[in-house]
PDB file of N, CA and C in Angstrom:
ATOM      1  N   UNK A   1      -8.061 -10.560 -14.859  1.00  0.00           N
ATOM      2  CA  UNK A   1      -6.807 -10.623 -15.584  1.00  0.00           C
ATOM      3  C   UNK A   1      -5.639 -10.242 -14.682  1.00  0.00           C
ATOM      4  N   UNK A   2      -4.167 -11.147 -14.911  1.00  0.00           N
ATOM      5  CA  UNK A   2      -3.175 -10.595 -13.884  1.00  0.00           C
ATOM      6  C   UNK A   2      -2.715  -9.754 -14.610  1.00  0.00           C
ATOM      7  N   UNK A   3      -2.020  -8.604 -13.620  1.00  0.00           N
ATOM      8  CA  UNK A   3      -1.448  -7.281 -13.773  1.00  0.00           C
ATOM      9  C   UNK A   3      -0.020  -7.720 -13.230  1.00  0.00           C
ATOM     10  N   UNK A   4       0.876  -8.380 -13.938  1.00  0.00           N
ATOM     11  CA  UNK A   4       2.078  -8.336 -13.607  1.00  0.00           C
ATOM     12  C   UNK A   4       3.100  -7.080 -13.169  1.00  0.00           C
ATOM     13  N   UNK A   5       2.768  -6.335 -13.812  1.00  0.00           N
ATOM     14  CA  UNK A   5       3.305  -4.576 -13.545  1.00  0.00           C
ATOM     15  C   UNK A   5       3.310  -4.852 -11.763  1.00  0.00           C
ATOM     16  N   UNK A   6       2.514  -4.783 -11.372  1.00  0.00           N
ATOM     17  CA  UNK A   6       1.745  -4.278 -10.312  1.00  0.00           C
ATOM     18  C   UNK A   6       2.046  -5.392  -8.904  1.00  0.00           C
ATOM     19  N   UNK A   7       2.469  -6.920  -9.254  1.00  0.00           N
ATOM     20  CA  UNK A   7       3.220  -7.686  -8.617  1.00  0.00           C
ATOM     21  C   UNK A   7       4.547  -7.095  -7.788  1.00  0.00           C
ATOM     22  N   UNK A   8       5.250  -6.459  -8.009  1.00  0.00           N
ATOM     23  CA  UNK A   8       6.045  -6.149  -7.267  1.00  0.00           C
ATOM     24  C   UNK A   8       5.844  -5.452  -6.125  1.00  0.00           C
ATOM     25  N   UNK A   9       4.587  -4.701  -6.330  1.00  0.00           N
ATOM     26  CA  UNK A   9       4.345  -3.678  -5.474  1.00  0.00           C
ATOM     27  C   UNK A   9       3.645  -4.331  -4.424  1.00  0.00           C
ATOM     28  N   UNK A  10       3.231  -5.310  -4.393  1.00  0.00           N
ATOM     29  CA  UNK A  10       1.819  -6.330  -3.231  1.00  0.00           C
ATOM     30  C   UNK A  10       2.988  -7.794  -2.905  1.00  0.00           C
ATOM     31  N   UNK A  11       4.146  -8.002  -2.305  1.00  0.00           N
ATOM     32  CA  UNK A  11       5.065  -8.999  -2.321  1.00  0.00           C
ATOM     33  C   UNK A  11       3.861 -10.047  -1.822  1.00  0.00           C
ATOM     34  N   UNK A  12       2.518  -9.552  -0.830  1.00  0.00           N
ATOM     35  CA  UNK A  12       1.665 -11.125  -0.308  1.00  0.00           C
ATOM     36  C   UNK A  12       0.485 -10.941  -1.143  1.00  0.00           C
ATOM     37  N   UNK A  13       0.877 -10.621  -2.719  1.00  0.00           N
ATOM     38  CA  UNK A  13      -0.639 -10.638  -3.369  1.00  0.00           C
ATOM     39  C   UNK A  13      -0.502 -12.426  -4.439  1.00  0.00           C
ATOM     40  N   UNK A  14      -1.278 -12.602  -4.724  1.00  0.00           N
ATOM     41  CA  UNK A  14      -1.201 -13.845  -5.668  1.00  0.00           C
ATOM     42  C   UNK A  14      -0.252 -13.694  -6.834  1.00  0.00           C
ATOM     43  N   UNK A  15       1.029 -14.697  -7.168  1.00  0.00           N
ATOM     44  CA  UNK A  15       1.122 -14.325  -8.147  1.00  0.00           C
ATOM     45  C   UNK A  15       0.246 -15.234  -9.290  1.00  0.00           C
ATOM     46  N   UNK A  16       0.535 -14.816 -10.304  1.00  0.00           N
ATOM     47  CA  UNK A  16       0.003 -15.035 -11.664  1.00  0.00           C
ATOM     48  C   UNK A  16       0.129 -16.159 -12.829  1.00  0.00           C
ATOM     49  N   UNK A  17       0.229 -16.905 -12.959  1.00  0.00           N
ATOM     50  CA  UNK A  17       0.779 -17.982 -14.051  1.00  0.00           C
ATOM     51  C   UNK A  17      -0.246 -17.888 -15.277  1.00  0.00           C
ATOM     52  N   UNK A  18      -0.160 -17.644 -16.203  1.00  0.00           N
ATOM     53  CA  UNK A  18      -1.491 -17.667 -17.321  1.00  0.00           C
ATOM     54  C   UNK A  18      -1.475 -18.891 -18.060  1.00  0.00           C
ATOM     55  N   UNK A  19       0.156 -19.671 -18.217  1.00  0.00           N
ATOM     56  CA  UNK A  19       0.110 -20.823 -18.967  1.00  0.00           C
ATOM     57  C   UNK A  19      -0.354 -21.889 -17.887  1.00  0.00           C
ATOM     58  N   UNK A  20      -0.789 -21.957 -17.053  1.00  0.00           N
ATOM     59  CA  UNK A  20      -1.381 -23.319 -16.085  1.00  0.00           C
ATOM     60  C   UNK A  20      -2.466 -22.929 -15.230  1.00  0.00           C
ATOM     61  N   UNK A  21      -3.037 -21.268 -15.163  1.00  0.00           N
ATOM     62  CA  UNK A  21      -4.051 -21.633 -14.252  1.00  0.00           C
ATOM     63  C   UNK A  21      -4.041 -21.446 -12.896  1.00  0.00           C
ATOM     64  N   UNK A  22      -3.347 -21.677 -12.495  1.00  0.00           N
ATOM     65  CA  UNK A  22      -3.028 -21.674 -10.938  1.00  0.00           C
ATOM     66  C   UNK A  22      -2.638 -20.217 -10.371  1.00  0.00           C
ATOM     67  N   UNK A  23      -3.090 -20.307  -9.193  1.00  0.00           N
ATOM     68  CA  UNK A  23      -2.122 -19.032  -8.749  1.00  0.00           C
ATOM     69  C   UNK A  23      -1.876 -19.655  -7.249  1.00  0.00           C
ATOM     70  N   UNK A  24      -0.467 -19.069  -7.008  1.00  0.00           N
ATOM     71  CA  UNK A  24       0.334 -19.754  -5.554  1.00  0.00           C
ATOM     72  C   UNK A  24       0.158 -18.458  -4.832  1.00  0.00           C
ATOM     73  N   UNK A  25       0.131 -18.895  -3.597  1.00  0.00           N
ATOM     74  CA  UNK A  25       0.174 -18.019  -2.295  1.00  0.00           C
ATOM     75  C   UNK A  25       1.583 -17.536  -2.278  1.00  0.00           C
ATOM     76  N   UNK A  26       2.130 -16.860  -2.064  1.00  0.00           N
ATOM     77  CA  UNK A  26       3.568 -16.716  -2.255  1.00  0.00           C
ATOM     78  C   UNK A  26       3.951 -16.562  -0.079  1.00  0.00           C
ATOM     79  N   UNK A  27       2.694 -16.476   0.461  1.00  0.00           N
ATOM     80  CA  UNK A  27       2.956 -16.468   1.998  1.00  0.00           C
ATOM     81  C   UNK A  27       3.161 -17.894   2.323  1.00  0.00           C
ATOM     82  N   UNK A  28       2.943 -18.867   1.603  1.00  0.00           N
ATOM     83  CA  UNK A  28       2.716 -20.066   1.758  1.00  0.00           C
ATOM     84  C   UNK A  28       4.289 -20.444   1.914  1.00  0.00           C
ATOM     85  N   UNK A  29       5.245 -19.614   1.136  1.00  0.00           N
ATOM     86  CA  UNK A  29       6.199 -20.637   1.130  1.00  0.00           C
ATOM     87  C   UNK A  29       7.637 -19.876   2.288  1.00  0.00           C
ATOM     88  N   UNK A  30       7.013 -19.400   3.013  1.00  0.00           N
ATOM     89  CA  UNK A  30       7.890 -19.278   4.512  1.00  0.00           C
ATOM     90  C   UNK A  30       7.264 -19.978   5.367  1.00  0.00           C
ATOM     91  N   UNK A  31       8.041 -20.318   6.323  1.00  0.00           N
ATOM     92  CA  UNK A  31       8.060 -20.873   7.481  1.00  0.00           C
ATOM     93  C   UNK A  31       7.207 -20.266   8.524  1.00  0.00           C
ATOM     94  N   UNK A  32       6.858 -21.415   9.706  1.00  0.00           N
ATOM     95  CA  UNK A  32       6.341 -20.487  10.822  1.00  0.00           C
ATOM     96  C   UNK A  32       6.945 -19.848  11.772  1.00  0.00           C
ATOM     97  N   UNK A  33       8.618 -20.394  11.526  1.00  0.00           N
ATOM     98  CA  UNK A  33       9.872 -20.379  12.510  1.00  0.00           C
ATOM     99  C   UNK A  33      10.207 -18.924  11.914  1.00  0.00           C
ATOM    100  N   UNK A  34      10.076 -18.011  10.888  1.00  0.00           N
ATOM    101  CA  UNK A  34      10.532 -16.900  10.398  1.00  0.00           C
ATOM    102  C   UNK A  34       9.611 -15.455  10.773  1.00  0.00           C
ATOM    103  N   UNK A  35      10.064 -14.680  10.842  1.00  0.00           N
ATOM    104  CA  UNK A  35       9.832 -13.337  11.340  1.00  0.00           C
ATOM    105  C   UNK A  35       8.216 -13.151  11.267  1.00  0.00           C
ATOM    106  N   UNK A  36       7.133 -13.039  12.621  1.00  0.00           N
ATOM    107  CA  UNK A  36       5.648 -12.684  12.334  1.00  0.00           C
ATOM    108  C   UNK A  36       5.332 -11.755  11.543  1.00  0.00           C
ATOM    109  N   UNK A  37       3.983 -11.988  10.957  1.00  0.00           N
ATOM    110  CA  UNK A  37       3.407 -10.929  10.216  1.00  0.00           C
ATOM    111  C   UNK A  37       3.710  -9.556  10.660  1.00  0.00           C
ATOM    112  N   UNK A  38       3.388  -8.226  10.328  1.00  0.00           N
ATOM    113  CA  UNK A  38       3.128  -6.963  10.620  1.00  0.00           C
ATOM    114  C   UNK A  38       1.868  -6.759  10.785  1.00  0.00           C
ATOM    115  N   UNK A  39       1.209  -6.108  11.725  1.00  0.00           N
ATOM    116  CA  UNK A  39       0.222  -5.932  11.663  1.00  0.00           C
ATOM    117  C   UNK A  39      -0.444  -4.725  10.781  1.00  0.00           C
ATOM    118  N   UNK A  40      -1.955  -5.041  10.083  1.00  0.00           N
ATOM    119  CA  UNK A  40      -2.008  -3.958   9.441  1.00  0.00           C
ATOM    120  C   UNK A  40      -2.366  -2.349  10.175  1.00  0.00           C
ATOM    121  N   UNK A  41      -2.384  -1.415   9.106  1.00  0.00           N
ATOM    122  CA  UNK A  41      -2.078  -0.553   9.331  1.00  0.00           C
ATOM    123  C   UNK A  41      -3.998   0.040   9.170  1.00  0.00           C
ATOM    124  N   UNK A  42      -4.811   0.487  10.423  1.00  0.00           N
ATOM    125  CA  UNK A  42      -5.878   0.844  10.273  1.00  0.00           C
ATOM    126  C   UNK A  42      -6.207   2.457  10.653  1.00  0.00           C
ATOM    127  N   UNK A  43      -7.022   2.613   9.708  1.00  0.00           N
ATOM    128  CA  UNK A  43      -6.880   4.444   9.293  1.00  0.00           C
ATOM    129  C   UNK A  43      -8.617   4.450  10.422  1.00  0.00           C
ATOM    130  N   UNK A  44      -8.071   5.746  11.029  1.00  0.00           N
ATOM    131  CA  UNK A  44      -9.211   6.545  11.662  1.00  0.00           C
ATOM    132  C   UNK A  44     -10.046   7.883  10.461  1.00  0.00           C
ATOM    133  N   UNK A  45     -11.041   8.362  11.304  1.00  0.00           N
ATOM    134  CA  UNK A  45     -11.447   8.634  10.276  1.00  0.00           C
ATOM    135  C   UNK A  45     -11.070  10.486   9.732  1.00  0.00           C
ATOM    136  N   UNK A  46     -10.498  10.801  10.734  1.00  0.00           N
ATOM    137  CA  UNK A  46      -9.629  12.021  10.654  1.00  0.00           C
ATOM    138  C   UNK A  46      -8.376  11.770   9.707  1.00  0.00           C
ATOM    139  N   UNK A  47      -7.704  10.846   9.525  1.00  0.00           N
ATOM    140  CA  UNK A  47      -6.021  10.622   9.434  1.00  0.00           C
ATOM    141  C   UNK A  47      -6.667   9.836   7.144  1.00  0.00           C
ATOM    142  N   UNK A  48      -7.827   9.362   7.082  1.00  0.00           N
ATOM    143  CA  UNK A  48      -8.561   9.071   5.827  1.00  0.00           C
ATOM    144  C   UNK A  48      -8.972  10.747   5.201  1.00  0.00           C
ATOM    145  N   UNK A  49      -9.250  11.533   5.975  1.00  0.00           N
ATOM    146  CA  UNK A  49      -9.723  12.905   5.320  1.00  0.00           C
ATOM    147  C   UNK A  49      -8.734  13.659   4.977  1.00  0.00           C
ATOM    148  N   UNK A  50      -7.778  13.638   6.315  1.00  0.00           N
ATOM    149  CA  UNK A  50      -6.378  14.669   5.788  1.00  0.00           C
ATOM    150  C   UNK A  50      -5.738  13.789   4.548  1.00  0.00           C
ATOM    151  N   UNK A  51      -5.683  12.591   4.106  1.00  0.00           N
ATOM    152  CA  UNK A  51      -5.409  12.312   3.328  1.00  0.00           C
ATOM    153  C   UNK A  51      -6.242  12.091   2.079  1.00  0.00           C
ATOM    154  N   UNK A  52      -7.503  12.151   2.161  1.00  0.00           N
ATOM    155  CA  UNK A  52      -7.969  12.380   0.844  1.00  0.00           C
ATOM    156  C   UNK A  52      -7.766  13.386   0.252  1.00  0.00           C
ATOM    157  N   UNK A  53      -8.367  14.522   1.426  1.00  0.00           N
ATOM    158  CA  UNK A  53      -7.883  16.094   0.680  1.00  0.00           C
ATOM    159  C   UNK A  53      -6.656  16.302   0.508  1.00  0.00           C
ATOM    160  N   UNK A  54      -5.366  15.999   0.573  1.00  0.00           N
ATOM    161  CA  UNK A  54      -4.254  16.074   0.266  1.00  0.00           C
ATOM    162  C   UNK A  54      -3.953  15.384  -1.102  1.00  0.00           C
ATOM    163  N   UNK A  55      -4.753  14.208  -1.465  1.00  0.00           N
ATOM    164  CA  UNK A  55      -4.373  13.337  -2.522  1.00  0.00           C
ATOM    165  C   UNK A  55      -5.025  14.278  -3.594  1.00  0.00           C
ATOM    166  N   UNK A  56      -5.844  15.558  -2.981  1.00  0.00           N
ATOM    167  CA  UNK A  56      -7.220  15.891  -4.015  1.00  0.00           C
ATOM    168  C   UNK A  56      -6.261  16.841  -4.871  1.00  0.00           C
ATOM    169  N   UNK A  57      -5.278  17.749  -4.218  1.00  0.00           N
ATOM    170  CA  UNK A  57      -4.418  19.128  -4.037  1.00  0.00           C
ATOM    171  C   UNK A  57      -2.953  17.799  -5.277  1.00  0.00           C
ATOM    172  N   UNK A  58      -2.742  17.170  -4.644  1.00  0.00           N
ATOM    173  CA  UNK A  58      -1.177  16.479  -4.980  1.00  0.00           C
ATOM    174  C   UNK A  58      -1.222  15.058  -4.728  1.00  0.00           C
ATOM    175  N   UNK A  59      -0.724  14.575  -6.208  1.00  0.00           N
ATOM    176  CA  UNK A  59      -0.722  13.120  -5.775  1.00  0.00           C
ATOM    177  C   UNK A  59       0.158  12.340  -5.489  1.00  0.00           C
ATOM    178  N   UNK A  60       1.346  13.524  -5.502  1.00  0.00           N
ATOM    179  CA  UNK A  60       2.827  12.833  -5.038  1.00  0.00           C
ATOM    180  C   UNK A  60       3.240  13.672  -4.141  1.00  0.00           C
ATOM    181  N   UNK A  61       3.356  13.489  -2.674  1.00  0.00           N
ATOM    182  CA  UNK A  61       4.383  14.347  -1.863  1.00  0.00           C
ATOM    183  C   UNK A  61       5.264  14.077  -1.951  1.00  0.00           C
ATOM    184  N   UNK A  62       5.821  15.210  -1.774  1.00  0.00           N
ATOM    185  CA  UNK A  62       7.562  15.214  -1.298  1.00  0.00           C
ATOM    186  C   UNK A  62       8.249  14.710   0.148  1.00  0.00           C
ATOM    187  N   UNK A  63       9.050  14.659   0.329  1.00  0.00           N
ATOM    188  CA  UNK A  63       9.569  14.229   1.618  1.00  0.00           C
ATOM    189  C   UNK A  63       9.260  15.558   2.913  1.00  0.00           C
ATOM    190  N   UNK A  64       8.839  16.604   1.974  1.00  0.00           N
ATOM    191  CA  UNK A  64       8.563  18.047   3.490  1.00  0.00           C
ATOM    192  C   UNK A  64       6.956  17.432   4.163  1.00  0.00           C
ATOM    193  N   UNK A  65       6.711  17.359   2.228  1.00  0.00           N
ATOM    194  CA  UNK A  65       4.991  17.064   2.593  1.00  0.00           C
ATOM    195  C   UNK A  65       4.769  15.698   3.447  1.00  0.00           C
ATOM    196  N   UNK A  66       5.318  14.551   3.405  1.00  0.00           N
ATOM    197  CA  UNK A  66       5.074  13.781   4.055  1.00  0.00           C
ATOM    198  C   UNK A  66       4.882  14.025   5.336  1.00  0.00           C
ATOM    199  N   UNK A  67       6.513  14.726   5.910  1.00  0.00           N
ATOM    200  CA  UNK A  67       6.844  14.846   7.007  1.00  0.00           C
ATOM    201  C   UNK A  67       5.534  16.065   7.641  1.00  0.00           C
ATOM    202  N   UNK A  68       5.112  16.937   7.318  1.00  0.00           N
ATOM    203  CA  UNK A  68       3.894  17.480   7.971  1.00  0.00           C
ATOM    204  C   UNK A  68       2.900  16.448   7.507  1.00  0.00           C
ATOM    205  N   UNK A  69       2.477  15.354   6.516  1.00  0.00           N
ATOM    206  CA  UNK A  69       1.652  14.673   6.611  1.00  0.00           C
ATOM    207  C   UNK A  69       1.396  13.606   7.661  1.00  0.00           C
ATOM    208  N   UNK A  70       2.433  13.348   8.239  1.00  0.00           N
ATOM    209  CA  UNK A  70       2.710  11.818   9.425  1.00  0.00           C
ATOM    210  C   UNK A  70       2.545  12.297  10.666  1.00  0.00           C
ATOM    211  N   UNK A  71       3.050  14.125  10.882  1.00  0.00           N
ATOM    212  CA  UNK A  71       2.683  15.025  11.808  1.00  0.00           C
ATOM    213  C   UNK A  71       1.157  15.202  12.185  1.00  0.00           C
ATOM    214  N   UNK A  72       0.250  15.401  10.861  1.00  0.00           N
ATOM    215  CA  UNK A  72      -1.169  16.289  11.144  1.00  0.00           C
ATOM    216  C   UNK A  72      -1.592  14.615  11.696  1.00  0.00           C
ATOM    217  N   UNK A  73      -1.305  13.100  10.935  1.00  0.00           N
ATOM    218  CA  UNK A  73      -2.124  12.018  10.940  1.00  0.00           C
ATOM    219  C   UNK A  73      -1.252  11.022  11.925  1.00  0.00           C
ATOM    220  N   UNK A  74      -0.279  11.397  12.492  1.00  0.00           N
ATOM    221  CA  UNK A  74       0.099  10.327  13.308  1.00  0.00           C
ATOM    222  C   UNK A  74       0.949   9.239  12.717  1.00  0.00           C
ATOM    223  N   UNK A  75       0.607   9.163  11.465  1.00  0.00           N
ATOM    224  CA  UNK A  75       0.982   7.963  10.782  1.00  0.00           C
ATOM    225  C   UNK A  75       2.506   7.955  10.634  1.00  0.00           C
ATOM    226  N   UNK A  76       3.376   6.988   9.999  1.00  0.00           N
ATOM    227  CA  UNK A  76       4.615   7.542   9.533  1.00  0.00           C
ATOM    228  C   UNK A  76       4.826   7.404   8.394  1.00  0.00           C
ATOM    229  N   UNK A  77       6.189   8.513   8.002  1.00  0.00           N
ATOM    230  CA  UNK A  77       6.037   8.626   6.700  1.00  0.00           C
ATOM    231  C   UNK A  77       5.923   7.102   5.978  1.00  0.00           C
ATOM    232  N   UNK A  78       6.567   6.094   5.812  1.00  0.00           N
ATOM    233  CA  UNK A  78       6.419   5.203   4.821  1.00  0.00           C
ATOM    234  C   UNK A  78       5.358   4.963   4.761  1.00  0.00           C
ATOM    235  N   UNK A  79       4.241   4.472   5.427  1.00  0.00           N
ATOM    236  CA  UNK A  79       2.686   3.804   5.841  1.00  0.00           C
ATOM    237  C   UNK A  79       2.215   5.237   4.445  1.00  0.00           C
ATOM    238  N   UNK A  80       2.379   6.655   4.710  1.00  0.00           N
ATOM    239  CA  UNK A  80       2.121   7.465   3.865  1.00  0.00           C
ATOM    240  C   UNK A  80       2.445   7.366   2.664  1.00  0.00           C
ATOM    241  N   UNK A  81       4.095   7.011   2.234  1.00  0.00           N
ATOM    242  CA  UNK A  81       4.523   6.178   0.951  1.00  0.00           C
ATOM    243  C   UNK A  81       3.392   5.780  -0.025  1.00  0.00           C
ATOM    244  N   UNK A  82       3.505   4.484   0.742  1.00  0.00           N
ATOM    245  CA  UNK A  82       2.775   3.305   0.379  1.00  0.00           C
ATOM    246  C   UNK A  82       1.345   3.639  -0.098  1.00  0.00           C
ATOM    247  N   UNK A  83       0.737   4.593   0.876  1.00  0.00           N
ATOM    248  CA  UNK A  83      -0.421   4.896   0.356  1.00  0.00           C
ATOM    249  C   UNK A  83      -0.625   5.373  -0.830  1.00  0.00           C
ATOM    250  N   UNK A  84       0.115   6.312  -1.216  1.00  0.00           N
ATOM    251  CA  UNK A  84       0.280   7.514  -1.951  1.00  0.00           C
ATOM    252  C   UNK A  84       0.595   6.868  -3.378  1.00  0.00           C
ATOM    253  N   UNK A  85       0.720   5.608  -3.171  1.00  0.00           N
ATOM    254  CA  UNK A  85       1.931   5.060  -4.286  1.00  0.00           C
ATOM    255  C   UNK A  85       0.948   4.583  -4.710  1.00  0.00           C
ATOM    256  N   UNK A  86       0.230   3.110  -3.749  1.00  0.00           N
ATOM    257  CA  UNK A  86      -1.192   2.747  -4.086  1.00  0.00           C
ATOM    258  C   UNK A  86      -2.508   3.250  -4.534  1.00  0.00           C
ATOM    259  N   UNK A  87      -2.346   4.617  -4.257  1.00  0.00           N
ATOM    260  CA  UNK A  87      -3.464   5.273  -4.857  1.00  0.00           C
ATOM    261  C   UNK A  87      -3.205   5.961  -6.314  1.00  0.00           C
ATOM    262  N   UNK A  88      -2.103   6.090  -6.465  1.00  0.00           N
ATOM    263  CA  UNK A  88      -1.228   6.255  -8.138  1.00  0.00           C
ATOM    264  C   UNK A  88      -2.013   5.553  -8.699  1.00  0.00           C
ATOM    265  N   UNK A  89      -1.897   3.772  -8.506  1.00  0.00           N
ATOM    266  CA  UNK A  89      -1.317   2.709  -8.997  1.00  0.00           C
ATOM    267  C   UNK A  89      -2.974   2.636  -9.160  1.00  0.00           C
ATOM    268  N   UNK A  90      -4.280   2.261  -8.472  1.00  0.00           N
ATOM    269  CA  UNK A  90      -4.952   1.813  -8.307  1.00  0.00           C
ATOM    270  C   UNK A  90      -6.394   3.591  -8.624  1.00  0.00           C
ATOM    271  N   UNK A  91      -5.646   4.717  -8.522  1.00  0.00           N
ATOM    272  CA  UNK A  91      -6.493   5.668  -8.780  1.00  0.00           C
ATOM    273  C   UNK A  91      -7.354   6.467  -7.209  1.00  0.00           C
ATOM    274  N   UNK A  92      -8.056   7.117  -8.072  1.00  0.00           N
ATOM    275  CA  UNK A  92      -8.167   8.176  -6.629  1.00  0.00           C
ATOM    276  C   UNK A  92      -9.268   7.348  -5.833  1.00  0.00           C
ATOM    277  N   UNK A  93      -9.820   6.482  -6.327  1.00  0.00           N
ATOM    278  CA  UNK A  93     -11.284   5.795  -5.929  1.00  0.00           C
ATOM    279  C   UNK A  93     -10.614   4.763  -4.736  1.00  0.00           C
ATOM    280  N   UNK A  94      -9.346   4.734  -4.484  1.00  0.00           N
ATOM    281  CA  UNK A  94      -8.574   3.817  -2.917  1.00  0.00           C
ATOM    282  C   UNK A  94      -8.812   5.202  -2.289  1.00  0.00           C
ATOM    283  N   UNK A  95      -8.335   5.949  -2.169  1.00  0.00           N
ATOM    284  CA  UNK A  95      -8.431   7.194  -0.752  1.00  0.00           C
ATOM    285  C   UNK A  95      -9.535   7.373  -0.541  1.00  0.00           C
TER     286      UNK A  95
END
């Protein structure tokens, strides 16, 4: 079932049509002439623990907590964002 809620948050996830069936690539409809992908973002297995146990304690940091979070894991804060947001959204069973 589509989760329209949740579309905004994934801009290269499928969107949804329920009256036809279909679902469009939404990467499909840029160019090859426009700005490359990002590459993704791959977790070691130290930088996955400080963040589970952190998600275990709090499931929303603050901007202090981030900032010692991007410190202990390298990562930066938004990549931390995102996580944090996604694991809201999707529950503790993503971290």
């Amino acid at each position: 079932p589509c989760q329209p809620a949740l579309l905004p948050l994934f801009p290269t996830a499928l969107s949804c049509n329920e009256n036809d069936g279909e679902s469009i690539d939404r990467d499909s409809q840029y160019s090859s002439s426009q700005k490359t992908k990002r590459m993704r973002t791959s977790f070691k297995h130290h930088q996955l623990r400080t963040m589970k146990s952190y998600f275990a304690i709090n499931h929303n940091p603050d901007a202090k907590d981030l900032k010692q979070l991007a410190q202990k894991t390298g990562l930066t804060k938004r990549v931390l964002q995102v996580i944090f947001a996604v694991s809201n959204v999707l529950g503790s069973h993503f971290l």
